[in-house]
C-alpha atoms as a PDB file:
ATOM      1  CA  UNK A   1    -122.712  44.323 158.545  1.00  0.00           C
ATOM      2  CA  UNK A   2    -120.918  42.868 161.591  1.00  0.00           C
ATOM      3  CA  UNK A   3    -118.894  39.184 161.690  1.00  0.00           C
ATOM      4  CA  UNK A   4    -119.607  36.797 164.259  1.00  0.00           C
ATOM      5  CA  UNK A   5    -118.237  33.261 164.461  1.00  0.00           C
ATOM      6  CA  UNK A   6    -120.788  30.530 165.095  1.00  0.00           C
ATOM      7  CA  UNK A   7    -117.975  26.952 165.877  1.00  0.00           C
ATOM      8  CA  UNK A   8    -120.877  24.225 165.086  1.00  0.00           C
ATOM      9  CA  UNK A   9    -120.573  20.426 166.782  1.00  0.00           C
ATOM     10  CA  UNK A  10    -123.696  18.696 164.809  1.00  0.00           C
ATOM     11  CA  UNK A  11    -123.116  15.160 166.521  1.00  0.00           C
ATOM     12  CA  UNK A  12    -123.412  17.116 169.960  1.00  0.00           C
ATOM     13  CA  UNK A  13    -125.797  19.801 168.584  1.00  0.00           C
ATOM     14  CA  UNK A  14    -123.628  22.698 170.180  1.00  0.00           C
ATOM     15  CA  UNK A  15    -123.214  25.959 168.726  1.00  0.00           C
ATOM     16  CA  UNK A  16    -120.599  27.719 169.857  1.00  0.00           C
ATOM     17  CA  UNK A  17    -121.586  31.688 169.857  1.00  0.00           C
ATOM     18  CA  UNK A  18    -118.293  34.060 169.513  1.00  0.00           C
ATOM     19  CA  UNK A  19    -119.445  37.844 169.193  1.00  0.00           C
ATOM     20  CA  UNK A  20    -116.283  40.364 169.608  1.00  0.00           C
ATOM     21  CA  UNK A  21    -119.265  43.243 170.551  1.00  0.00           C
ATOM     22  CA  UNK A  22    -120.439  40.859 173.402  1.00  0.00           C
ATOM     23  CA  UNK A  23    -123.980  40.682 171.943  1.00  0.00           C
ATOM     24  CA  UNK A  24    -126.338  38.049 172.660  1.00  0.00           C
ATOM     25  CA  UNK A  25    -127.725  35.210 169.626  1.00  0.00           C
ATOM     26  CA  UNK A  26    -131.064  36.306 170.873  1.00  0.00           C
ATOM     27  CA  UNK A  27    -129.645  39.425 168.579  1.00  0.00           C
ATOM     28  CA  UNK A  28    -129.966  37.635 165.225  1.00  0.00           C
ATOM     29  CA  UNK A  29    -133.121  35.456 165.433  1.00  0.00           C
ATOM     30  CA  UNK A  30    -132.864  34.365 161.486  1.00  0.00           C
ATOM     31  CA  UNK A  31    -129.754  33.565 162.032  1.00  0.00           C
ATOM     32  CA  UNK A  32    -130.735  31.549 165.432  1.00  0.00           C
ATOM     33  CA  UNK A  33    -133.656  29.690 163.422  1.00  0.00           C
ATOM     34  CA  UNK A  34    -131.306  28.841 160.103  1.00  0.00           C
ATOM     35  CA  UNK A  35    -128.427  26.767 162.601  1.00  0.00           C
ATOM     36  CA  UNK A  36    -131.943  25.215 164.379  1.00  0.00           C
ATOM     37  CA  UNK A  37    -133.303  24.180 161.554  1.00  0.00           C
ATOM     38  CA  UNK A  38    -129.531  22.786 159.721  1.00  0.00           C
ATOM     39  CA  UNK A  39    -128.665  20.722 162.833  1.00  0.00           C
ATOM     40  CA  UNK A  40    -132.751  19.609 162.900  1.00  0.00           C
ATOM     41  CA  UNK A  41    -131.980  18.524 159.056  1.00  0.00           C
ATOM     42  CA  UNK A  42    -128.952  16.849 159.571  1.00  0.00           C
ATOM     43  CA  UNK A  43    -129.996  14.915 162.398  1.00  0.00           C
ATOM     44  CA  UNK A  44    -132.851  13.573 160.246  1.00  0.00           C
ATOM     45  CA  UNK A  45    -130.681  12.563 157.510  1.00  0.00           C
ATOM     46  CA  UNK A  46    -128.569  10.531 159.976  1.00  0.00           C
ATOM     47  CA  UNK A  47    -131.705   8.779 161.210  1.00  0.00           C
ATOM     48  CA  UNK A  48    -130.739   9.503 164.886  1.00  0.00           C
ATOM     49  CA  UNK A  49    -132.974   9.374 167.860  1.00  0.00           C
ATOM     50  CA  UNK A  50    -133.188  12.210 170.086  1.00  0.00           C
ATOM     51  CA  UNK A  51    -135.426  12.630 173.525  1.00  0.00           C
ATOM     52  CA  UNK A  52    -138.511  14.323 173.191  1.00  0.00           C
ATOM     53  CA  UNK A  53    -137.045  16.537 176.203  1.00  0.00           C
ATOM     54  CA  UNK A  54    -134.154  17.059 173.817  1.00  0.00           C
ATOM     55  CA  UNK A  55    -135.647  16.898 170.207  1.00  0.00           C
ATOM     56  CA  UNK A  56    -136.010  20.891 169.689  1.00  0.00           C
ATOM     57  CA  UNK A  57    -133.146  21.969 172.430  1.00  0.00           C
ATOM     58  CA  UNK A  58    -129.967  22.608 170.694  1.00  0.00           C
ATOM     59  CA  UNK A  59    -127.635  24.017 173.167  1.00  0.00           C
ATOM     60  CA  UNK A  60    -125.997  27.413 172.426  1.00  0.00           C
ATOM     61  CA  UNK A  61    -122.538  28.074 174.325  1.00  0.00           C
ATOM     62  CA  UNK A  62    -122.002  32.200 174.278  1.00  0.00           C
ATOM     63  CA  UNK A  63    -118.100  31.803 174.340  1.00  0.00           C
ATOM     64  CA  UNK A  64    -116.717  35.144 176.647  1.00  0.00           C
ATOM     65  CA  UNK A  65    -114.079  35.853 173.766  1.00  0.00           C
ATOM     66  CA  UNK A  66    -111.629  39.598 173.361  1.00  0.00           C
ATOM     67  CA  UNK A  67    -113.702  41.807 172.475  1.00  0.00           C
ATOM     68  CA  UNK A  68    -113.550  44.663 169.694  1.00  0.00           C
ATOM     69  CA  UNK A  69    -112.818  48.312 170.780  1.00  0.00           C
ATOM     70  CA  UNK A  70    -114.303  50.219 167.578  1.00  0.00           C
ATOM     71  CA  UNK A  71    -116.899  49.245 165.192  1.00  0.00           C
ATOM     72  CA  UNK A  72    -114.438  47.985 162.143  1.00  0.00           C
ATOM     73  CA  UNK A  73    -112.470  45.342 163.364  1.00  0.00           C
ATOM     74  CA  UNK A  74    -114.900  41.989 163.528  1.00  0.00           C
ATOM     75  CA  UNK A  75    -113.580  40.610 160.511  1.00  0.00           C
ATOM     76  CA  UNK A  76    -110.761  40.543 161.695  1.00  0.00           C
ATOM     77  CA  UNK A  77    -111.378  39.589 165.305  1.00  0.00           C
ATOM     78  CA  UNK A  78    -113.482  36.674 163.179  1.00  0.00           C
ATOM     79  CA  UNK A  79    -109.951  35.346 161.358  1.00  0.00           C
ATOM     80  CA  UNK A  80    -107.806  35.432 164.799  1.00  0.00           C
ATOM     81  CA  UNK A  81    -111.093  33.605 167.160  1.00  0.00           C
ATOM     82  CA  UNK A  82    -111.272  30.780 163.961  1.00  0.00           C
ATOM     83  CA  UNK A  83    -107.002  30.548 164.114  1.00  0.00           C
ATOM     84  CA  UNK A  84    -107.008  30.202 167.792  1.00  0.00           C
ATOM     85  CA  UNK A  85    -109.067  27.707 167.940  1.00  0.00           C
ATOM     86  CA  UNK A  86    -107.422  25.957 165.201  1.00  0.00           C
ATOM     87  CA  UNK A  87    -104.283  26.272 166.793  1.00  0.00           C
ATOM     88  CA  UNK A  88    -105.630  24.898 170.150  1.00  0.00           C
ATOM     89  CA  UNK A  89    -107.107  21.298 168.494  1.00  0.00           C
ATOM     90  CA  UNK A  90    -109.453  20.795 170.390  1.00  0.00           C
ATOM     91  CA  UNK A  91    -113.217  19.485 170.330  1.00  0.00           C
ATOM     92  CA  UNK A  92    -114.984  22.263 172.340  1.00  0.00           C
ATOM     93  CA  UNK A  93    -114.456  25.714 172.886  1.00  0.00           C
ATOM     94  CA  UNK A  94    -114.549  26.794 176.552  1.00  0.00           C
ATOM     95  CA  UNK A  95    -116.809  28.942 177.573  1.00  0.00           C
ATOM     96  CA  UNK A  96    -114.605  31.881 178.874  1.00  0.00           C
ATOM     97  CA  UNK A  97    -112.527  30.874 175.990  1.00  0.00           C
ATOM     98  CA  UNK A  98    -108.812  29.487 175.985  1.00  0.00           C
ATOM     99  CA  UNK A  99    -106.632  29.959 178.801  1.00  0.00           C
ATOM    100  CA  UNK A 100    -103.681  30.707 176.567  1.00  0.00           C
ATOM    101  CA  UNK A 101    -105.332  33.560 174.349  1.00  0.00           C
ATOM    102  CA  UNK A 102    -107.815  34.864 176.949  1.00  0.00           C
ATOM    103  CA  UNK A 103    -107.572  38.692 176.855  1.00  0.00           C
ATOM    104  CA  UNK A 104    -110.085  41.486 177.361  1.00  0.00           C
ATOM    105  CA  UNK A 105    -109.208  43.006 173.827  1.00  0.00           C
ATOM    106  CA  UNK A 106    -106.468  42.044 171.503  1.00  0.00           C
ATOM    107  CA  UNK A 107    -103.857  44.861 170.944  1.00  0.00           C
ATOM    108  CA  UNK A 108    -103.303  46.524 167.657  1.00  0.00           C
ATOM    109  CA  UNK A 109     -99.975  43.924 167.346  1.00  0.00           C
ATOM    110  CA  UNK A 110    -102.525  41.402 167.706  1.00  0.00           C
ATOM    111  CA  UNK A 111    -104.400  42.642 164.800  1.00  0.00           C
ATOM    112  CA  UNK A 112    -101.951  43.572 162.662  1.00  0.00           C
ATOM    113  CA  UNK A 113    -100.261  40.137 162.994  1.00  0.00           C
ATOM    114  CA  UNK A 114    -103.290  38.407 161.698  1.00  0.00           C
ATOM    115  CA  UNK A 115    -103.423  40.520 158.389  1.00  0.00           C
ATOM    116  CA  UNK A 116     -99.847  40.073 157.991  1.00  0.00           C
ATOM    117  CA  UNK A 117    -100.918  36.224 157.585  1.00  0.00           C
ATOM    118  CA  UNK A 118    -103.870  36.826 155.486  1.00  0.00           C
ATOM    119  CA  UNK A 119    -101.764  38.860 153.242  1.00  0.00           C
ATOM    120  CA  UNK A 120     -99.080  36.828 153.004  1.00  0.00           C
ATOM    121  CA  UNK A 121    -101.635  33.890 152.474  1.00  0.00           C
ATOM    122  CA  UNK A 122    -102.998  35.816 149.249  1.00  0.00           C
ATOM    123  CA  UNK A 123     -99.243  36.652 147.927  1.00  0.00           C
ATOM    124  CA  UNK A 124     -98.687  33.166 147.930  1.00  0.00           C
ATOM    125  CA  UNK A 125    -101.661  32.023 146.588  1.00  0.00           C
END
């Protein structure tokens, strides 16, 4: 299996698409058709008018993020893409990512810092 990290705005109906193996959503049509149809669900709970012209376009935003260098390292790729954006606060993700974490590829530092957190996260815990 291979992680991807969908960053969904349901007021705005954006879903931001972050792939580290710079595939397309077009990739993972049930997975394309389950946001659709959450965001088309919510937005009928809240009652809320949408254009006809709008009513079945939800934008997807394919976010140019690091990408992965082997076949193993999504996950975490996944857990650094949702800290970054975290750490950056704020409400949309650009779409060649964050000025101050854009990189072709994170380095192995990169990715050993973030399991460093996630296991001292569990020690803790």
């Amino acid at each position: 299996c291979h992680w991807l990290l969908l960053a969904i705005d349901p007021l705005k109906e954006v879903v931001y698409f972050l792939n580290s193996i710079d595939g397309e959503w077009t990739n993972y049509p049930d997975m394309k058709q389950l946001v659709d149809t959450s965001i088309k669900v919510f937005r009928s709970q809240r009652q809320a008018r949408v254009p006809r012209t709008k009513s079945s376009n939800i934008t997807w935003i394919k976010v140019q993020c690091p990408l992965q260098r082997n076949g193993i390292d999504c996950g975490y790729f996944v857990m650094r893409f949702m800290r970054e954006i975290i750490n950056m606060n704020q409400i949309e993700i650009p779409i060649t990512y964050f000025d101050e974490y854009k990189c072709a590829h994170y380095t192995r530092l990169q990715l050993e810092q973030i399991k460093e957190e996630l296991c001292q996260y569990f020690i803790e815990k």
